[in-house]
PDB file of N, CA and C in Angstrom:
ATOM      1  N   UNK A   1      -3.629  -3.067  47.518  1.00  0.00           N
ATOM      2  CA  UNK A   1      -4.705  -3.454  48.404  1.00  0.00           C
ATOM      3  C   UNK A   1      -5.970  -3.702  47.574  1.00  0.00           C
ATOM      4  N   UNK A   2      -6.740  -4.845  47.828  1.00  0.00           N
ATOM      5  CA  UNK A   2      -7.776  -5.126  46.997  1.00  0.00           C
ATOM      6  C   UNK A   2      -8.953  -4.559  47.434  1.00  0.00           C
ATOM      7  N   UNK A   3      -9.998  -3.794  46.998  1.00  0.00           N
ATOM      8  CA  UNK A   3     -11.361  -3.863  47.603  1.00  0.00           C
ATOM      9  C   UNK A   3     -12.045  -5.302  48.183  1.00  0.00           C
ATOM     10  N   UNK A   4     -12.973  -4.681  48.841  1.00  0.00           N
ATOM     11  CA  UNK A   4     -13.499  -5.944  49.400  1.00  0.00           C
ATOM     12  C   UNK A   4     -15.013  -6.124  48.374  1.00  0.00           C
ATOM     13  N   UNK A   5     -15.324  -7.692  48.166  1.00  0.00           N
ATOM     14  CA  UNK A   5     -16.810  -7.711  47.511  1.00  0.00           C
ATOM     15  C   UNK A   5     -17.965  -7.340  48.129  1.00  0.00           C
ATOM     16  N   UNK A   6     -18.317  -6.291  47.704  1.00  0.00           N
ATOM     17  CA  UNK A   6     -19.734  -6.727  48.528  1.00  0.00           C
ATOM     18  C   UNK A   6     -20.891  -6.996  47.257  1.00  0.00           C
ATOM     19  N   UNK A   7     -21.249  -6.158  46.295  1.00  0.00           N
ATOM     20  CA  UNK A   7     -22.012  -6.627  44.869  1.00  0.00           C
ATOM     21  C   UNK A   7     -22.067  -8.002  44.583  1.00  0.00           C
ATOM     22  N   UNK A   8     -22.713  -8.687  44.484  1.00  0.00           N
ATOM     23  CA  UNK A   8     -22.622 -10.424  43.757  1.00  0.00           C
ATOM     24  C   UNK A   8     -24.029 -10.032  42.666  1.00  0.00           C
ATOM     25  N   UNK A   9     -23.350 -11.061  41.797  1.00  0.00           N
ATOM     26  CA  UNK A   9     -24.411 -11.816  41.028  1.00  0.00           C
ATOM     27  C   UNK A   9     -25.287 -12.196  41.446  1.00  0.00           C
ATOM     28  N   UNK A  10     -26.420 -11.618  40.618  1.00  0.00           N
ATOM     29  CA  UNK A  10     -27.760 -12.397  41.685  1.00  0.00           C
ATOM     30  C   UNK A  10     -28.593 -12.758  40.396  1.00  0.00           C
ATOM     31  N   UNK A  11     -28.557 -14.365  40.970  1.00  0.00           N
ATOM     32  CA  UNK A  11     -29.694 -15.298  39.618  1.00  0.00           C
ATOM     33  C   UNK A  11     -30.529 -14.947  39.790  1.00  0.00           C
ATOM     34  N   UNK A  12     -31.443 -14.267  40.930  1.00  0.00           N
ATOM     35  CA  UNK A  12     -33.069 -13.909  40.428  1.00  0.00           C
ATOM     36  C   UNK A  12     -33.256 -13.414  39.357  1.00  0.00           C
ATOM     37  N   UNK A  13     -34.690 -14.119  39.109  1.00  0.00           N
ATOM     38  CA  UNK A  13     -35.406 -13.242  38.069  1.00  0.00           C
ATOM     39  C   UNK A  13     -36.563 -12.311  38.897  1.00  0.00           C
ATOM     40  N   UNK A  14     -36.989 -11.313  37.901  1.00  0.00           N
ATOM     41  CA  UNK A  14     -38.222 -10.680  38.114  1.00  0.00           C
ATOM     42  C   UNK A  14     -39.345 -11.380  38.876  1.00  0.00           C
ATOM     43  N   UNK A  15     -39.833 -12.901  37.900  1.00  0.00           N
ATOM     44  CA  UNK A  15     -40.941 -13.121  38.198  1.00  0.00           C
ATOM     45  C   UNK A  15     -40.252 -14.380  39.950  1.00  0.00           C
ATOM     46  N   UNK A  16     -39.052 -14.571  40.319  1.00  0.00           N
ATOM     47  CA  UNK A  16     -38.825 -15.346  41.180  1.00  0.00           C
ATOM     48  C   UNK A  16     -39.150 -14.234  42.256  1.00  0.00           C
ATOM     49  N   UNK A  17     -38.310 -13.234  42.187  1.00  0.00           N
ATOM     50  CA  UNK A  17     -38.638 -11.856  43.034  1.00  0.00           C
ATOM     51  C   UNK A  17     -40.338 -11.490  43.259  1.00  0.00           C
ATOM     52  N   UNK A  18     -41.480 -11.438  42.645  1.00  0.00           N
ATOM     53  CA  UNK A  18     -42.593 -11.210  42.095  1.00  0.00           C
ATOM     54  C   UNK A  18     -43.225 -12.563  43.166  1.00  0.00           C
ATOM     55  N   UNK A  19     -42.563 -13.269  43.596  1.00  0.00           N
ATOM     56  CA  UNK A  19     -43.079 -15.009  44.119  1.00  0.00           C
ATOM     57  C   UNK A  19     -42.852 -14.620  45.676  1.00  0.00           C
ATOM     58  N   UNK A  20     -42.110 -14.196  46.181  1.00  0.00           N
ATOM     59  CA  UNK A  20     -41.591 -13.711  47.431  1.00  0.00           C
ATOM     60  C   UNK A  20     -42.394 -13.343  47.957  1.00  0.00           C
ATOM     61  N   UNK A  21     -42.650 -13.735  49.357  1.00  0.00           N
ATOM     62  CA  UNK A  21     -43.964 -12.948  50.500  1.00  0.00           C
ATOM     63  C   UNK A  21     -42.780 -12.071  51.812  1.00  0.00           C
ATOM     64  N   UNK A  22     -41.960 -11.633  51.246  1.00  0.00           N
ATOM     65  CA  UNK A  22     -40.960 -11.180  52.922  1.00  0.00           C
ATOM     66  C   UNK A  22     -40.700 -10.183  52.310  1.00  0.00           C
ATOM     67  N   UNK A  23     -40.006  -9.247  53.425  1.00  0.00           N
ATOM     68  CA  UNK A  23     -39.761  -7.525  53.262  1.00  0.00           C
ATOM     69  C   UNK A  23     -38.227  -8.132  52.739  1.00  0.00           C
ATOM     70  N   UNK A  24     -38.183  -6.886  51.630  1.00  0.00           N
ATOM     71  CA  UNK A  24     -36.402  -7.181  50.781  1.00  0.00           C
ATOM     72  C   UNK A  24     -35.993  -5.612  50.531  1.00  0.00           C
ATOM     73  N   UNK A  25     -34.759  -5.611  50.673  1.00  0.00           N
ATOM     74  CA  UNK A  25     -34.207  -4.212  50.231  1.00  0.00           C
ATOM     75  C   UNK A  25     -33.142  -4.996  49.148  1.00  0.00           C
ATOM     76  N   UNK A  26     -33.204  -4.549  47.514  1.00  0.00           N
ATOM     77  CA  UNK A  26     -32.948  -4.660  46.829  1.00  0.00           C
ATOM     78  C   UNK A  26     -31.123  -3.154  46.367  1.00  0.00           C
ATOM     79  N   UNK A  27     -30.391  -3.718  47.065  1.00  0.00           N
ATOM     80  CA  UNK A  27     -29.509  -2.564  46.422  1.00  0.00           C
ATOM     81  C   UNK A  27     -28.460  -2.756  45.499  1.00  0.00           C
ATOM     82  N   UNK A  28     -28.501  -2.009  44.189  1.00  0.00           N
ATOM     83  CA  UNK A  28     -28.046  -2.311  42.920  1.00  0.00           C
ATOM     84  C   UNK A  28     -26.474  -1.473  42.878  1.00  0.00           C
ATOM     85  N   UNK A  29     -25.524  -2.226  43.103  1.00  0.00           N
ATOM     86  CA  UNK A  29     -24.422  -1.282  42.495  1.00  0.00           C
ATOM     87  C   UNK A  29     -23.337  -2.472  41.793  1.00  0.00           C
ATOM     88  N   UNK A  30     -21.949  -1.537  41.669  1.00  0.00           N
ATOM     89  CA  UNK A  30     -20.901  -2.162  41.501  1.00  0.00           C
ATOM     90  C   UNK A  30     -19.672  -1.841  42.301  1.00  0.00           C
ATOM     91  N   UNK A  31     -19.144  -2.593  43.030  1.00  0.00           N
ATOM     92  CA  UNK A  31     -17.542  -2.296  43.603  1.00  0.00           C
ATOM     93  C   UNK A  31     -17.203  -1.233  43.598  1.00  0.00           C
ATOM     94  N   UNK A  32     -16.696  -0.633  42.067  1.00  0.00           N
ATOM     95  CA  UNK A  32     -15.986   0.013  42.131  1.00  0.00           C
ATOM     96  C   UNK A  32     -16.542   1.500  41.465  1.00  0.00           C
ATOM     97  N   UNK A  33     -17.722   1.315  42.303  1.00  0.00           N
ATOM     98  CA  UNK A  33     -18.500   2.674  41.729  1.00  0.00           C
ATOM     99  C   UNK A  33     -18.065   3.454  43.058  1.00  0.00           C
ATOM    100  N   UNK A  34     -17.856   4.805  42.844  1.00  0.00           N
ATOM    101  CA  UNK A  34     -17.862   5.516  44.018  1.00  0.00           C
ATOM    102  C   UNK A  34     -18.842   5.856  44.337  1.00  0.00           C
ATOM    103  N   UNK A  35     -20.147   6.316  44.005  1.00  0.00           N
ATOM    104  CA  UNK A  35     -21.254   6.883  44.491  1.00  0.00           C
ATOM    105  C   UNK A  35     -21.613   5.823  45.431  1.00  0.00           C
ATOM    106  N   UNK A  36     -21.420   4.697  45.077  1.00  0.00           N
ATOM    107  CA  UNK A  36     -21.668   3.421  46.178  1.00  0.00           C
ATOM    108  C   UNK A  36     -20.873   2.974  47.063  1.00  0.00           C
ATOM    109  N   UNK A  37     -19.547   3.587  47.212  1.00  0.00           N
ATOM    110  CA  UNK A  37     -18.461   2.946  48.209  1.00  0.00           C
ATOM    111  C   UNK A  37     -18.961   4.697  49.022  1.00  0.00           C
ATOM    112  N   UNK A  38     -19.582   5.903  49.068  1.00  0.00           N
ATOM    113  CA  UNK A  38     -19.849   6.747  49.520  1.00  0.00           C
ATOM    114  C   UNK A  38     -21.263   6.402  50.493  1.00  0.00           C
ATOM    115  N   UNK A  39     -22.019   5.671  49.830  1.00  0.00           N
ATOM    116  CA  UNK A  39     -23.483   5.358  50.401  1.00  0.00           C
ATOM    117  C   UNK A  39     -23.391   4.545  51.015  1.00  0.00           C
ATOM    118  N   UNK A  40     -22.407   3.541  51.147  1.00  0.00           N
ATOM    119  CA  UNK A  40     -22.515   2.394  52.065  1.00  0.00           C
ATOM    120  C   UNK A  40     -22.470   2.565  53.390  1.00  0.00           C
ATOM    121  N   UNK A  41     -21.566   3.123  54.038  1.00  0.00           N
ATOM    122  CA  UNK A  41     -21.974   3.634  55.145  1.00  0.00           C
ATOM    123  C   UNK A  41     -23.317   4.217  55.916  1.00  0.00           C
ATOM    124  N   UNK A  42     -23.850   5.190  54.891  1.00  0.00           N
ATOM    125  CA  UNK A  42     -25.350   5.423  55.294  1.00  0.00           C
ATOM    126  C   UNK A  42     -26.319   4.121  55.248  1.00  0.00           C
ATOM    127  N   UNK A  43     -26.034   3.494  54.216  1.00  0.00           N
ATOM    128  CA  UNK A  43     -27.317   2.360  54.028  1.00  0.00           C
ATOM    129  C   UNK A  43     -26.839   1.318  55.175  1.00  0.00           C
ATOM    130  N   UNK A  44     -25.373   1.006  55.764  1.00  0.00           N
ATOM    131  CA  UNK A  44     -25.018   0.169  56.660  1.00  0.00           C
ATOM    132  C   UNK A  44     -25.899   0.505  58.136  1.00  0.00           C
ATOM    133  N   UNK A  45     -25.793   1.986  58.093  1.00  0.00           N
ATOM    134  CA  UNK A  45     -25.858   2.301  59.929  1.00  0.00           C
ATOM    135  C   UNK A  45     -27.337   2.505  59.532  1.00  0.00           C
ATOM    136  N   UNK A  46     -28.176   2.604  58.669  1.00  0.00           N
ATOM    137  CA  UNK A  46     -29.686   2.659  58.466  1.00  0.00           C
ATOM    138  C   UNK A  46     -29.887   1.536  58.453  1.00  0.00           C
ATOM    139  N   UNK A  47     -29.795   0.423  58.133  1.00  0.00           N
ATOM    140  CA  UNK A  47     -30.124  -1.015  58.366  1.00  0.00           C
ATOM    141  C   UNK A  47     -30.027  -1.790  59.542  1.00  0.00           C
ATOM    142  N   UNK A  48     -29.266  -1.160  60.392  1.00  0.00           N
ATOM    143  CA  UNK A  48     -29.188  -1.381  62.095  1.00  0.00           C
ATOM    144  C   UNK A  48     -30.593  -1.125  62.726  1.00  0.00           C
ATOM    145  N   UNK A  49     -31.121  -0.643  62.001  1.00  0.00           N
ATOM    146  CA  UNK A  49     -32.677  -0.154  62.867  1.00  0.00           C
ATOM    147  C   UNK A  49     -33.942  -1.304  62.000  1.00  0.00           C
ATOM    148  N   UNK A  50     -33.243  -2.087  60.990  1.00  0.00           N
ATOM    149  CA  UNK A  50     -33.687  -3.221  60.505  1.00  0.00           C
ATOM    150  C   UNK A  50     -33.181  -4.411  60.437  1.00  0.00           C
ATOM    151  N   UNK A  51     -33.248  -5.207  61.578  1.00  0.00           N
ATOM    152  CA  UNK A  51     -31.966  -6.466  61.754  1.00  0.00           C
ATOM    153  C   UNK A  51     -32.618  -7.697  60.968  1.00  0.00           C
ATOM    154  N   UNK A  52     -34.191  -7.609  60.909  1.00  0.00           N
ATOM    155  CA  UNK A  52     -34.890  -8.542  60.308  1.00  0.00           C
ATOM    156  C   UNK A  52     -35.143  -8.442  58.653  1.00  0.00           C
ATOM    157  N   UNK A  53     -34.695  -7.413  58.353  1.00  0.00           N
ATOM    158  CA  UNK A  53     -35.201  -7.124  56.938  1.00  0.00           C
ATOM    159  C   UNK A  53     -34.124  -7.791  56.000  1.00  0.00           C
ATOM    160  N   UNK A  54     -34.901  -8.639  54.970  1.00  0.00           N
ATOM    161  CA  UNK A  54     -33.576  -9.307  53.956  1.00  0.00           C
ATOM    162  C   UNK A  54     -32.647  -8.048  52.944  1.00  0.00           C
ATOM    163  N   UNK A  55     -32.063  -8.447  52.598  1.00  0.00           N
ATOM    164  CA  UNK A  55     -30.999  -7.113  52.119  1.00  0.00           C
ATOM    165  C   UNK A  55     -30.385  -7.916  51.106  1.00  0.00           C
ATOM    166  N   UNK A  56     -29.999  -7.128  49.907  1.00  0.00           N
ATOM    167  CA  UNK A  56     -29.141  -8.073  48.611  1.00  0.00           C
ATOM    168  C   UNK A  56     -28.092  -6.975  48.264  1.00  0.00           C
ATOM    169  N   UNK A  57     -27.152  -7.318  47.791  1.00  0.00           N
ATOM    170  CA  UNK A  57     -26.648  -6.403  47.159  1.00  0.00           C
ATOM    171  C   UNK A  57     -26.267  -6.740  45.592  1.00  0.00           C
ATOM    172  N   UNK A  58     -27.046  -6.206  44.717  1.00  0.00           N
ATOM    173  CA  UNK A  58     -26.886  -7.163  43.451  1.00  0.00           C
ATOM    174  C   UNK A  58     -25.947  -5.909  42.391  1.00  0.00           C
ATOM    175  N   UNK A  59     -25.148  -7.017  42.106  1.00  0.00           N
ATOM    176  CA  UNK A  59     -23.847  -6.554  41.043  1.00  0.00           C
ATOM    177  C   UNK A  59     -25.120  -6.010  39.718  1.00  0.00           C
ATOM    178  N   UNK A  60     -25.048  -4.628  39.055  1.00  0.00           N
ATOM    179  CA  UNK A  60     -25.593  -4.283  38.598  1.00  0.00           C
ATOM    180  C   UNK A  60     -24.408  -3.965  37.136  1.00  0.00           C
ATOM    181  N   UNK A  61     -25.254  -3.263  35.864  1.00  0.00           N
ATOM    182  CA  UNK A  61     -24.585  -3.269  34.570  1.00  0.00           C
ATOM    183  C   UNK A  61     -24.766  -3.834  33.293  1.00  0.00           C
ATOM    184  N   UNK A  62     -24.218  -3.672  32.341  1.00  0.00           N
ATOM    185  CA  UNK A  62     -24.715  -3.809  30.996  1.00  0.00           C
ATOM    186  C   UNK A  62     -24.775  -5.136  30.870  1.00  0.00           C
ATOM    187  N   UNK A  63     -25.922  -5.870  30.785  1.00  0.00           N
ATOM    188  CA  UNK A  63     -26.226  -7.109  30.465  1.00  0.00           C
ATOM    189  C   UNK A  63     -26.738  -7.677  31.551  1.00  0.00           C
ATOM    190  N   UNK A  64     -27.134  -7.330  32.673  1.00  0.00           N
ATOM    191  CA  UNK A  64     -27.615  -7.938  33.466  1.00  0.00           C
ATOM    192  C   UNK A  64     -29.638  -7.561  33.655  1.00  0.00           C
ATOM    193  N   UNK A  65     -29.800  -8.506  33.654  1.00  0.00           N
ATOM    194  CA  UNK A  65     -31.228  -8.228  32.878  1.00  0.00           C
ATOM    195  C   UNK A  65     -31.759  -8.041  34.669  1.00  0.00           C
ATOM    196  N   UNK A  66     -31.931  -8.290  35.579  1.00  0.00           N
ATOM    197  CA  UNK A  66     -32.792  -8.107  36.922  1.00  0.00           C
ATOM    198  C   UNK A  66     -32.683  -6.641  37.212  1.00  0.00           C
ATOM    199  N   UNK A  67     -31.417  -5.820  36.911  1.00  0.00           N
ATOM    200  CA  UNK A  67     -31.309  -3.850  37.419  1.00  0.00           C
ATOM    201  C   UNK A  67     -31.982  -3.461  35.751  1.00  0.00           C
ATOM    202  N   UNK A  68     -32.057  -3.743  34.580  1.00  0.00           N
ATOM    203  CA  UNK A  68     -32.742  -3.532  33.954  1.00  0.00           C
ATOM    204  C   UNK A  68     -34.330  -3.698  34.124  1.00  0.00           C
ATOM    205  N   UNK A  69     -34.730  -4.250  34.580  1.00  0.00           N
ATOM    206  CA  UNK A  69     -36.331  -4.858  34.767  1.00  0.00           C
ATOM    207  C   UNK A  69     -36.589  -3.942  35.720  1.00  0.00           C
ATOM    208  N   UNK A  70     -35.410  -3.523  36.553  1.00  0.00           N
ATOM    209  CA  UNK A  70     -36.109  -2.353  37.289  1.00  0.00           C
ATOM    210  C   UNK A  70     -35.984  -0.771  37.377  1.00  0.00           C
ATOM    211  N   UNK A  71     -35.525  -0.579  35.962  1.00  0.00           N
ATOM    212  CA  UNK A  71     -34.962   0.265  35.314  1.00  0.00           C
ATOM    213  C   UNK A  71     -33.807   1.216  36.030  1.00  0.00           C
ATOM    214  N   UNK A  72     -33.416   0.103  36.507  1.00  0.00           N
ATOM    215  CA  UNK A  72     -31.979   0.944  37.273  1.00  0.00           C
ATOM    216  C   UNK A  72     -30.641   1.680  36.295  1.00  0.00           C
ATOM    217  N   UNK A  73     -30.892   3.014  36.510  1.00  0.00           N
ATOM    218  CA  UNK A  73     -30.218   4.021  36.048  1.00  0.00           C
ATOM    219  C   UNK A  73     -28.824   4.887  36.474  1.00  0.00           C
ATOM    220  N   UNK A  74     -28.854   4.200  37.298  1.00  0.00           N
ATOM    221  CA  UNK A  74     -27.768   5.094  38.452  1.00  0.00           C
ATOM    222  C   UNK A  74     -27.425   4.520  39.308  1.00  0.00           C
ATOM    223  N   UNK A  75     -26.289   4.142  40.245  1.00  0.00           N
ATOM    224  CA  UNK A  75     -26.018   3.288  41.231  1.00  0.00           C
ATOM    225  C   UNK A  75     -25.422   4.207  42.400  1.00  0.00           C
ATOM    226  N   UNK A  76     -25.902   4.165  43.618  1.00  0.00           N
ATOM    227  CA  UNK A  76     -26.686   2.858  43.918  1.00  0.00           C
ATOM    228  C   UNK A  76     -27.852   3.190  44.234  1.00  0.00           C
ATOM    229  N   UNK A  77     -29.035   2.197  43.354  1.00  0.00           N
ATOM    230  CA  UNK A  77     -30.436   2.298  43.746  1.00  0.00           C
ATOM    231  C   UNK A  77     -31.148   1.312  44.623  1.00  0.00           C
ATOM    232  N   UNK A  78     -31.829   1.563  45.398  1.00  0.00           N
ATOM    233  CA  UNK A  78     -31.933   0.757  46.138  1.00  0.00           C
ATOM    234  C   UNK A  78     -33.576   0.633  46.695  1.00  0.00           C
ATOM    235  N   UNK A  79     -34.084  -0.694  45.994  1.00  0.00           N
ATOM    236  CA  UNK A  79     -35.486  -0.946  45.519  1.00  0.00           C
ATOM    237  C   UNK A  79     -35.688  -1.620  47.101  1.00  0.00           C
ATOM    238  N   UNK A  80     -37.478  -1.342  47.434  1.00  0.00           N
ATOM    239  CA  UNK A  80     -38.038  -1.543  48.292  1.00  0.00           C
ATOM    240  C   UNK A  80     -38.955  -2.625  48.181  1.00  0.00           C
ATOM    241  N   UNK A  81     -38.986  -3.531  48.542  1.00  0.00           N
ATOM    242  CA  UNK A  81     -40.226  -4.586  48.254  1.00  0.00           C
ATOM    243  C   UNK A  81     -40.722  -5.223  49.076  1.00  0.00           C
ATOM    244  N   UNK A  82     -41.950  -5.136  49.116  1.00  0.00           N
ATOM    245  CA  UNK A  82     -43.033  -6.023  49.782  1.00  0.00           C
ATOM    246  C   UNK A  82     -43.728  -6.951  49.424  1.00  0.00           C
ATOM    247  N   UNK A  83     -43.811  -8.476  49.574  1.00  0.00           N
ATOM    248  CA  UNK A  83     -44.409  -9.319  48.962  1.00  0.00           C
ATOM    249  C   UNK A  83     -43.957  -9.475  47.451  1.00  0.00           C
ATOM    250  N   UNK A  84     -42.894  -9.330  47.219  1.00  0.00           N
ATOM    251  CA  UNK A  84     -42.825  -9.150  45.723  1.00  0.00           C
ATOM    252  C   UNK A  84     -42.975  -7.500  44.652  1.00  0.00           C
ATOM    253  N   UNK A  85     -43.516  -7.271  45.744  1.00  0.00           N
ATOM    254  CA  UNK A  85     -44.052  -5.690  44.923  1.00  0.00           C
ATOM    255  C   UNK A  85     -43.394  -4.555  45.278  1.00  0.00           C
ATOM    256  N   UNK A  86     -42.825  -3.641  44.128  1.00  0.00           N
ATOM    257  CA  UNK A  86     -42.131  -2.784  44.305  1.00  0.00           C
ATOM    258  C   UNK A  86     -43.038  -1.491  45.634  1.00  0.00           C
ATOM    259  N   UNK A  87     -42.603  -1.172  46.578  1.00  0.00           N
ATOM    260  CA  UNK A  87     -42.481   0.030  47.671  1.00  0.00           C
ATOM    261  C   UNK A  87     -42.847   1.473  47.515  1.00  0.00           C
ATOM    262  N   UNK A  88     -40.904   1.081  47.286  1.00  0.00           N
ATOM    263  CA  UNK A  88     -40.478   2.422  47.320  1.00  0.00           C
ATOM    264  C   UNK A  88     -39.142   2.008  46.623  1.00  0.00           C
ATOM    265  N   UNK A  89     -38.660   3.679  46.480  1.00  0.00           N
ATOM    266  CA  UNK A  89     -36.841   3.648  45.836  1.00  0.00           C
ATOM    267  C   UNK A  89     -36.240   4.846  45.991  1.00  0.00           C
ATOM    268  N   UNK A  90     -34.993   4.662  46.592  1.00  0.00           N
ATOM    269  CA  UNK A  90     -34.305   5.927  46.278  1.00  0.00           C
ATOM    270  C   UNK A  90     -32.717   5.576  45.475  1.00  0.00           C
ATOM    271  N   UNK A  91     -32.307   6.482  45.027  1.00  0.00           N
ATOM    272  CA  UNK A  91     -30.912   6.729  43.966  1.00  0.00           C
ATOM    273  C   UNK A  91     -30.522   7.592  44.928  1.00  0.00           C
ATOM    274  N   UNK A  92     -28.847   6.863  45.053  1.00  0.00           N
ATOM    275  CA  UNK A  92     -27.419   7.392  45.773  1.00  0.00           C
ATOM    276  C   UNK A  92     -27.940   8.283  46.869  1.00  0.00           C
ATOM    277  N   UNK A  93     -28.473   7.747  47.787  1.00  0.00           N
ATOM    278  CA  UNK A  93     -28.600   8.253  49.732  1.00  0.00           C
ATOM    279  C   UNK A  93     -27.013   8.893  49.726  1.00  0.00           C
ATOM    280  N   UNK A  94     -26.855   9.737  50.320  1.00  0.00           N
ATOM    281  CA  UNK A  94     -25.703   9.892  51.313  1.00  0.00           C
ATOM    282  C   UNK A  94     -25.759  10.132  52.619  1.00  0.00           C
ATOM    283  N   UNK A  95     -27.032  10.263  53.459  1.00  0.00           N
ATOM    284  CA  UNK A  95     -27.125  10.000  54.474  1.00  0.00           C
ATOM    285  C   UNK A  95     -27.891   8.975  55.301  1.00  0.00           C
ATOM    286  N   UNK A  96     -27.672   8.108  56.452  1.00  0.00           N
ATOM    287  CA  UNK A  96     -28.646   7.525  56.764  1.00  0.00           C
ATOM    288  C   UNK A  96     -30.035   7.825  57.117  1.00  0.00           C
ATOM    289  N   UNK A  97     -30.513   9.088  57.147  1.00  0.00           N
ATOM    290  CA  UNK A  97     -31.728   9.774  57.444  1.00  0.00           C
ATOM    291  C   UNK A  97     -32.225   9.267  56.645  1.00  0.00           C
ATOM    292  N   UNK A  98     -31.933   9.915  54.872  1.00  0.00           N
ATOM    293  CA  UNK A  98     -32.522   9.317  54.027  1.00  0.00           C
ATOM    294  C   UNK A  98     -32.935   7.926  53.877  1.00  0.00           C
ATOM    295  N   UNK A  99     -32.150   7.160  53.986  1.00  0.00           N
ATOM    296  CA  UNK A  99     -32.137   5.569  53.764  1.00  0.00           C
ATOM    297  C   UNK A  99     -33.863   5.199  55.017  1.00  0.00           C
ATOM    298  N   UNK A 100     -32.899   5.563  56.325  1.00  0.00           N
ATOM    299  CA  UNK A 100     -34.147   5.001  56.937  1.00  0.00           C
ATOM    300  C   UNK A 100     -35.768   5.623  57.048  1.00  0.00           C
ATOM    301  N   UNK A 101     -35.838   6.708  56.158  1.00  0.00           N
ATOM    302  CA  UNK A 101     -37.212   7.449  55.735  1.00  0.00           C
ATOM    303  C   UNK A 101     -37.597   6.250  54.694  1.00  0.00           C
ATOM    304  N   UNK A 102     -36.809   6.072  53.828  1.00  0.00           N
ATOM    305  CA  UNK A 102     -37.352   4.954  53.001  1.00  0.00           C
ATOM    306  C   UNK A 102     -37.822   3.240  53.540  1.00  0.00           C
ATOM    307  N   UNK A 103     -36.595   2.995  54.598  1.00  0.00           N
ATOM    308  CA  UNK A 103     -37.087   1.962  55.304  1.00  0.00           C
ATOM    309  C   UNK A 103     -38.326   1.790  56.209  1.00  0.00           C
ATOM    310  N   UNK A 104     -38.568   3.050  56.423  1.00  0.00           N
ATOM    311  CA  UNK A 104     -39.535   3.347  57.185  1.00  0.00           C
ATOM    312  C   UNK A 104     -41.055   3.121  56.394  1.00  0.00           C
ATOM    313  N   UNK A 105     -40.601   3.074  55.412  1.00  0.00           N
ATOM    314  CA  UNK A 105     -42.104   2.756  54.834  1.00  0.00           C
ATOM    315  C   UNK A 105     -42.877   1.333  54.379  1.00  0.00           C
ATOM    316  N   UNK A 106     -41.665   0.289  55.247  1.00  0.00           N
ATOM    317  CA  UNK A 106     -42.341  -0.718  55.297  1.00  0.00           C
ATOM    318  C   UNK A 106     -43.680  -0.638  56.119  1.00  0.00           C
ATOM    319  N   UNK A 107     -43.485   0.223  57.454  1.00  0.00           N
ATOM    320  CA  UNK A 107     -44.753  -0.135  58.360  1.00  0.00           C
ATOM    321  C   UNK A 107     -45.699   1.369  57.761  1.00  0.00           C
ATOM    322  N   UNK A 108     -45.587   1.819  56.827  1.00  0.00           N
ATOM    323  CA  UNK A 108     -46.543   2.877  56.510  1.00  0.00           C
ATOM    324  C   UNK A 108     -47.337   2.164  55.530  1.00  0.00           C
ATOM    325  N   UNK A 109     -47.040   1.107  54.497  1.00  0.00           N
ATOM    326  CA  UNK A 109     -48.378   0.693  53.780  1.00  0.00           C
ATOM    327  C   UNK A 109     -49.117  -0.332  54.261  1.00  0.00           C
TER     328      UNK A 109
END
């Protein structure tokens, strides 16, 4: 049985990201990471309470220069942005509480 994709390649750069005026949730993993086939569920049913918010899921790892630029250390991290500008962030949620405390801080700044 194959996993399913959800991680892609993502051509942004920094400064294309940095150009952006819309709310983005940036989440960095790989397939076949477990800490991220564990979190998905939380970050899925926390994003239900955000139907408008853009969402990525970018294939993260050695050589990929965009989870470097944001010094992503651990998967899955999952960057907050406004207008281009970093938020907020949290590393490996396992519950949706967490996730949507962080989402929640779009309407707090």
């Amino acid at each position: 049985m194959t996993m399913p994709t959800l991680y892609q390649a993502c051509a942004l750069t920094r400064s294309e990201l940095a150009a952006r005026t819309d709310d983005l949730l940036l989440q960095f993993g790989v397939d076949g990471c477990g800490h991220c086939q564990r979190a998905e569920p939380a970050i899925t049913e926390a994003l239900k309470a955000f139907p408008d918010l853009n969402h990525l899921r970018v294939e993260d790892g050695a050589g990929r220069p965009l989870g470097r630029s944001f010094r992503v250390k651990l998967w899955p991290t999952l960057v907050l942005l406004r207008g281009g500008q970093e938020l907020d962030r949290m590393v490996r949620p396992t519950q949706s509480a967490q996730v949507l405390a962080l989402l929640r801080n779009l309407f707090t700044v």
